[in-house]
N, C-alpha and C. Protein backbone atom coordinates (compact mmCIF):
# COMPACT_ATOMS: atom_id res chain seq x y z
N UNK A 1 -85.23 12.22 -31.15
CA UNK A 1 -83.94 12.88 -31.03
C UNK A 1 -82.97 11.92 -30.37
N UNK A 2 -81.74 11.46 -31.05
CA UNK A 2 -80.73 10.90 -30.45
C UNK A 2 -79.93 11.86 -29.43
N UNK A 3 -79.21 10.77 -28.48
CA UNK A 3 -78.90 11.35 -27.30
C UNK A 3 -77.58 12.37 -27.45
N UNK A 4 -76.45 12.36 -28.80
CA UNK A 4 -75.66 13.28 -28.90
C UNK A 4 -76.56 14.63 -29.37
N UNK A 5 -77.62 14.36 -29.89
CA UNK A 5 -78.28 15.67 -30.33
C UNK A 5 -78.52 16.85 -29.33
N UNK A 6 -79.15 15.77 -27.82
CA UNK A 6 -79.99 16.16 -26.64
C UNK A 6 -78.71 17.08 -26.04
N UNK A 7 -77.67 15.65 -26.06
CA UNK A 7 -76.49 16.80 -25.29
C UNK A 7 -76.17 17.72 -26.34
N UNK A 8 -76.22 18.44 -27.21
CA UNK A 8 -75.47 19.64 -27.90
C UNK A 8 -76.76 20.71 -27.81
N UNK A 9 -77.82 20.13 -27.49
CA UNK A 9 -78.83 21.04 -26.89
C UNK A 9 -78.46 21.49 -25.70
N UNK A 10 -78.45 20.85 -24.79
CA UNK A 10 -78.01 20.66 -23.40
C UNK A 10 -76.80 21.95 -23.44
N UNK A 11 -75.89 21.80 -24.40
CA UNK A 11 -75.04 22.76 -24.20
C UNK A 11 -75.08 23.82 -24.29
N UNK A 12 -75.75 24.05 -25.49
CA UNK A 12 -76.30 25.37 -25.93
C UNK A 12 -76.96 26.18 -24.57
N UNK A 13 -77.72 25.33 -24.12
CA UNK A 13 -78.48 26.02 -22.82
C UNK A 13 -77.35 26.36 -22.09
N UNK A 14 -76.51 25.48 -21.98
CA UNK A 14 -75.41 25.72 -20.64
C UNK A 14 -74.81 26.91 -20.95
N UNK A 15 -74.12 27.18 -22.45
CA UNK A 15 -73.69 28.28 -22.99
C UNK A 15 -74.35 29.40 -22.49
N UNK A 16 -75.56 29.38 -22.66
CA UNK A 16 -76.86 30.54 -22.49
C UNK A 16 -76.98 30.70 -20.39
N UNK A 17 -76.60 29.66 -20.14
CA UNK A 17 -76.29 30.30 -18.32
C UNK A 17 -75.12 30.69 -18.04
N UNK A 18 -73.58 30.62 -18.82
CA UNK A 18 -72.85 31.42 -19.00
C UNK A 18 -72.88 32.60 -19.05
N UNK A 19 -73.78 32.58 -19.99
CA UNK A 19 -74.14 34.30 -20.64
C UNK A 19 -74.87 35.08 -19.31
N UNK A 20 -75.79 34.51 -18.71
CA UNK A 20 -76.69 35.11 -17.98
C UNK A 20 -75.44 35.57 -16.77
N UNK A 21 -74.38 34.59 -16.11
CA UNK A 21 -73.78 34.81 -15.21
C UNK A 21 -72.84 35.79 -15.49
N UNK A 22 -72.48 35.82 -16.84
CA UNK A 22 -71.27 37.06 -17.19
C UNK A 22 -72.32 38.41 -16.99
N UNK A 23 -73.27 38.19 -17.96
CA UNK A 23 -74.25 39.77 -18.01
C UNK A 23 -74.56 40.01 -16.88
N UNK A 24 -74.97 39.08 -15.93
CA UNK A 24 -75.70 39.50 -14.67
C UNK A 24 -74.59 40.39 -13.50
N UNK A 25 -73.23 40.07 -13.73
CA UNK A 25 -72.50 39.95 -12.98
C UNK A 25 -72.13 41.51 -13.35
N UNK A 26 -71.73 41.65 -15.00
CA UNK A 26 -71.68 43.07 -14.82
C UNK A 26 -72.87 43.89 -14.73
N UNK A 27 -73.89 43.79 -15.04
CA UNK A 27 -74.88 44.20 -14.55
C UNK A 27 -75.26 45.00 -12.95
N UNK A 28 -75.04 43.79 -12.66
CA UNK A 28 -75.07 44.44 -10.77
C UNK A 28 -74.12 44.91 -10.46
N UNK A 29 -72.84 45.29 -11.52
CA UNK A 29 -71.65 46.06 -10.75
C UNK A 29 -71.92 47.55 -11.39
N UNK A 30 -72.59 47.39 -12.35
CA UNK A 30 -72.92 48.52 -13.61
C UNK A 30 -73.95 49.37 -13.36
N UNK A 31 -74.83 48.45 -13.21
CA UNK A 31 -76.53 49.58 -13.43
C UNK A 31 -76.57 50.49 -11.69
N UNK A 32 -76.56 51.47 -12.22
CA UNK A 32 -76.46 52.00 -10.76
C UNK A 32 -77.82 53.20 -10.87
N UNK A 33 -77.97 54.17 -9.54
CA UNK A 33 -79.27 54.81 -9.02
C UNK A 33 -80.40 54.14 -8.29
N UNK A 34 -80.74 55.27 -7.67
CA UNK A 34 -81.81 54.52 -6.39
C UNK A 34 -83.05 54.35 -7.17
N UNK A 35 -83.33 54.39 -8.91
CA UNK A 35 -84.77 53.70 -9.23
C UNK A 35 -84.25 52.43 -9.37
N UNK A 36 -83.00 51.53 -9.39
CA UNK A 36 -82.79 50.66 -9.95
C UNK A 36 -82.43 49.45 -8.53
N UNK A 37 -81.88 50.08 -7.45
CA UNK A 37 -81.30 49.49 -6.09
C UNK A 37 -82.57 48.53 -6.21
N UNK A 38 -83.35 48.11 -6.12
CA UNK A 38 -84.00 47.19 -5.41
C UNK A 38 -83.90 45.99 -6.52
N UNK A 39 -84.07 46.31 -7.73
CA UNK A 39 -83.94 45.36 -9.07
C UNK A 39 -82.29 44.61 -9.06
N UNK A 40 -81.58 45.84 -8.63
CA UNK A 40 -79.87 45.06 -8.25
C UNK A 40 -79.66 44.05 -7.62
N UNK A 41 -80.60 44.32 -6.59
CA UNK A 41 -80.59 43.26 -5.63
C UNK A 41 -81.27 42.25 -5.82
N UNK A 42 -82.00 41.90 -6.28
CA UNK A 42 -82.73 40.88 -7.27
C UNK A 42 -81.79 40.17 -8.02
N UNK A 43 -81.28 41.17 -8.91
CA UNK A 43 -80.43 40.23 -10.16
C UNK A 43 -79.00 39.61 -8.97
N UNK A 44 -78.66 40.20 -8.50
CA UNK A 44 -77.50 39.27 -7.32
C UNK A 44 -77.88 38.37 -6.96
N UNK A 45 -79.45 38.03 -6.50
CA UNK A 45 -79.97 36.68 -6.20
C UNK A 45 -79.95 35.59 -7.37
N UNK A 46 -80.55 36.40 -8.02
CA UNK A 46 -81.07 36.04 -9.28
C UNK A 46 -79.80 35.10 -10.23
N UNK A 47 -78.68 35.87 -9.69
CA UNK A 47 -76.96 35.44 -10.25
C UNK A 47 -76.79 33.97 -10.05
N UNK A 48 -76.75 34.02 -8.59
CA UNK A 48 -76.31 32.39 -8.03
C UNK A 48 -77.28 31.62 -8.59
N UNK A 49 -79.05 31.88 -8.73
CA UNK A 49 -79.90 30.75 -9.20
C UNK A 49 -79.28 30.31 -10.65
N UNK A 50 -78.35 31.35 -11.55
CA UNK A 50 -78.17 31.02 -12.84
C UNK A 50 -77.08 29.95 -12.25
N UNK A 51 -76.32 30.26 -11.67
CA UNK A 51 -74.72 29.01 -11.54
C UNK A 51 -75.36 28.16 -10.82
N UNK A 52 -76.60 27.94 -10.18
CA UNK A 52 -76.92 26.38 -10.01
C UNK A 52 -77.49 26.05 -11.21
N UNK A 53 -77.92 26.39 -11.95
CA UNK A 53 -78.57 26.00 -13.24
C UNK A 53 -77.07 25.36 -14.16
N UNK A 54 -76.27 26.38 -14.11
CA UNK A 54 -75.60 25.90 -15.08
C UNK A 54 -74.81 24.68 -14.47
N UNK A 55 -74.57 24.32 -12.92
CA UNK A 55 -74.04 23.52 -12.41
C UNK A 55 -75.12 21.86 -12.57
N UNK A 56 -76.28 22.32 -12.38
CA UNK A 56 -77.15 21.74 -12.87
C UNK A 56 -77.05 21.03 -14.50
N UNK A 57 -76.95 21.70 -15.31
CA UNK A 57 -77.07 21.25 -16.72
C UNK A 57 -75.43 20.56 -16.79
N UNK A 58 -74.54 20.76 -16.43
CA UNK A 58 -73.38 20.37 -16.67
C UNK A 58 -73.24 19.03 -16.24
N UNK A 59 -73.87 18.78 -14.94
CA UNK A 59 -73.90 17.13 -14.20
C UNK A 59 -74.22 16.39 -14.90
N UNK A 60 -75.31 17.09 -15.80
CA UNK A 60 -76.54 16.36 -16.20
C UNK A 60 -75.81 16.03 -17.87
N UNK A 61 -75.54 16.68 -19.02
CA UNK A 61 -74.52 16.61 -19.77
C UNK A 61 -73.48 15.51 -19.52
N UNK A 62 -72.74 15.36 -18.66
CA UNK A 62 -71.61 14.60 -17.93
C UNK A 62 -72.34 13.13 -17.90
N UNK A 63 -73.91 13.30 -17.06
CA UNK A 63 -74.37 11.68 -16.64
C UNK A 63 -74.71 11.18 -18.17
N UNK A 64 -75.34 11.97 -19.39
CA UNK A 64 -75.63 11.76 -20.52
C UNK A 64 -74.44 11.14 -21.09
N UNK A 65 -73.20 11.47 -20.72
CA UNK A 65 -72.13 11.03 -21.76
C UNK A 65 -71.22 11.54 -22.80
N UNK A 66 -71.87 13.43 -22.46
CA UNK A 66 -71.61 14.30 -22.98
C UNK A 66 -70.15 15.19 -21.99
N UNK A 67 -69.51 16.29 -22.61
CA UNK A 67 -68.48 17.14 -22.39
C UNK A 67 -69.07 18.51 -22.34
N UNK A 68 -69.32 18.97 -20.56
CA UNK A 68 -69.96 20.24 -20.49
C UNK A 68 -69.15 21.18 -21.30
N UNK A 69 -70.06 21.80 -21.80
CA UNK A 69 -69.50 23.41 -22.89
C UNK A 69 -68.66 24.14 -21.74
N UNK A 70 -67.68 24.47 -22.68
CA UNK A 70 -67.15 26.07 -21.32
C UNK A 70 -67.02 27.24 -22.51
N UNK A 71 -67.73 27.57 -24.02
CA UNK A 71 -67.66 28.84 -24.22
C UNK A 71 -69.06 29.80 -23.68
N UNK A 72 -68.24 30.46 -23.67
CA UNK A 72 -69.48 31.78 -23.04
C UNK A 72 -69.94 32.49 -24.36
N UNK A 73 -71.11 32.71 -24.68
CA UNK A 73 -71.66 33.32 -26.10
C UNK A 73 -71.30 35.06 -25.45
N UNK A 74 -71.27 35.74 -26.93
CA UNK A 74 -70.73 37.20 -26.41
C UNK A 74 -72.21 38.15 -25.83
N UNK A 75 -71.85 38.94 -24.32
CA UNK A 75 -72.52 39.90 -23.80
C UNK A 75 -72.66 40.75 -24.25
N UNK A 76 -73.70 41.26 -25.23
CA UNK A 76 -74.01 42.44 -25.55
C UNK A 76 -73.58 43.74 -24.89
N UNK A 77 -73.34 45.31 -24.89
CA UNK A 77 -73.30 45.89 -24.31
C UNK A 77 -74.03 46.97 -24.18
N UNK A 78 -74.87 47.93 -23.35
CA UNK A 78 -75.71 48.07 -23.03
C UNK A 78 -75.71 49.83 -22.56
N UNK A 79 -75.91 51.03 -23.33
CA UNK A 79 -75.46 52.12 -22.84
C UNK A 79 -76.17 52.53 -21.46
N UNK A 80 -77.34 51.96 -20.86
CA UNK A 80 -78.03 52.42 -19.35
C UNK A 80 -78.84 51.31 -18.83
N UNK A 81 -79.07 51.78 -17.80
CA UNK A 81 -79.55 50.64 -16.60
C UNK A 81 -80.76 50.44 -17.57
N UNK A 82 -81.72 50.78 -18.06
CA UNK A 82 -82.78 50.18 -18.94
C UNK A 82 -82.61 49.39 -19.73
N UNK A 83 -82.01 49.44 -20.07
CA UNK A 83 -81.37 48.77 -21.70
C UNK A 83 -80.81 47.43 -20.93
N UNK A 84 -80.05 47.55 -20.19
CA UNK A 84 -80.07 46.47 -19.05
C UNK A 84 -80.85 45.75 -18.72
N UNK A 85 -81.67 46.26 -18.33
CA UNK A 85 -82.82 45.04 -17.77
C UNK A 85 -83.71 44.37 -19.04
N UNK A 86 -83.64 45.45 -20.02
CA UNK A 86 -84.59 44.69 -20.72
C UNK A 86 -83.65 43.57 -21.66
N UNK A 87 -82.40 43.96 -21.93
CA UNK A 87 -81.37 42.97 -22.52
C UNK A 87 -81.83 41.48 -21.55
N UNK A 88 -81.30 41.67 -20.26
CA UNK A 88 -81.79 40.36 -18.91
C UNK A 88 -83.30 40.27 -19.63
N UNK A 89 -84.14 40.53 -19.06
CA UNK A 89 -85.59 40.11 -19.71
C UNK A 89 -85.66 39.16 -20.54
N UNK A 90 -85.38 40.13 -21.90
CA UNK A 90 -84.93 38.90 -23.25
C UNK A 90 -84.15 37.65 -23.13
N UNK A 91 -83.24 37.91 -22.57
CA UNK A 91 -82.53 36.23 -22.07
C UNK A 91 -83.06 35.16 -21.40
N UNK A 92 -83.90 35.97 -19.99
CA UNK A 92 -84.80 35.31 -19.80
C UNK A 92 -85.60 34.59 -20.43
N UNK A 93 -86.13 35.00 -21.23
CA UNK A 93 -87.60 35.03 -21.73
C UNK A 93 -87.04 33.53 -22.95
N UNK A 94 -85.85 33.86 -23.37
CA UNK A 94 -85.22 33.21 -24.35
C UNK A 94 -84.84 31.71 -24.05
N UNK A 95 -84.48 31.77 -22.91
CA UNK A 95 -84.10 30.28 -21.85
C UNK A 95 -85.21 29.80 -21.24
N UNK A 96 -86.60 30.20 -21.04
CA UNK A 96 -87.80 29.47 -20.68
C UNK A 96 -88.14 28.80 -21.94
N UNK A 97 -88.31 29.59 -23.26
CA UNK A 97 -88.48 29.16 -24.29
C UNK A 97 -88.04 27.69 -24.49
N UNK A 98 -86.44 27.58 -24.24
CA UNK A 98 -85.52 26.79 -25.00
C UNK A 98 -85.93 25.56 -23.84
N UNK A 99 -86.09 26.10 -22.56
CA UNK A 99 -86.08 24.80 -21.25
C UNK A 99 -87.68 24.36 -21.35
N UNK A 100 -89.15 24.91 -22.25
CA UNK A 100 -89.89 24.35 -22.62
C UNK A 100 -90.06 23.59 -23.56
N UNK A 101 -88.90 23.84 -24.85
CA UNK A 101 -89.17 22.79 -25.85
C UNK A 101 -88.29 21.43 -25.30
N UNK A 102 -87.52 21.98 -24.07
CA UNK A 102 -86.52 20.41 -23.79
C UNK A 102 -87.94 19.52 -23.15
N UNK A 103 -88.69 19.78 -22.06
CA UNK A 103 -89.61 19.51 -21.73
C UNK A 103 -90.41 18.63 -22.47
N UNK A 104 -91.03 19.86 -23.52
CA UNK A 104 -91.64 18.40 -24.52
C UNK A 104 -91.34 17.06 -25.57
């Protein structure tokens, strides 16, 4: 893989911690009830680890030679706090994926 390829990968991911920081953000202003309070508080932590990531991938883009992304892919919307988490889940689950094939 040539190195403009790596960075438009690179971006894509960055795009995808966009996403996590927009969803997450309404998320923890959104999902409300006391089965959910302790998971809220999680994803608020959980928020800032995404904006070092994406602060992370952007440096890193920049030292490559590349132009960090600034679109944000669109946030699904989500009628209850379930649907919520499992939307987060999937994103999750979707960005380990993508940060294991950078890996190999």
């Amino acid at each position: 893989m040539d190195q403009q390829s790596f960075i438009a990968l690179l971006n894509e991911d960055l795009e995808s911690e966009y996403r996590s920081i927009v969803q997450y953000t309404q998320h923890t202003a959104t999902i409300s009830g006391p089965e959910y309070q302790s998971l809220v508080e999680e994803l608020k932590v959980h928020l800032h680890q995404e904006l070092d990531h994406a602060t992370t991938l952007a440096g890193q883009i920049a030292f490559l030679g590349g132009v960090p992304a600034v679109s944000v892919p669109e946030v699904p919307s989500v009628p209850d706090g379930a649907a919520a988490l499992r939307l987060d889940l999937e994103l999750e689950e979707t960005q380990l994926d993508r940060y294991r094939e950078r890996v190999a």
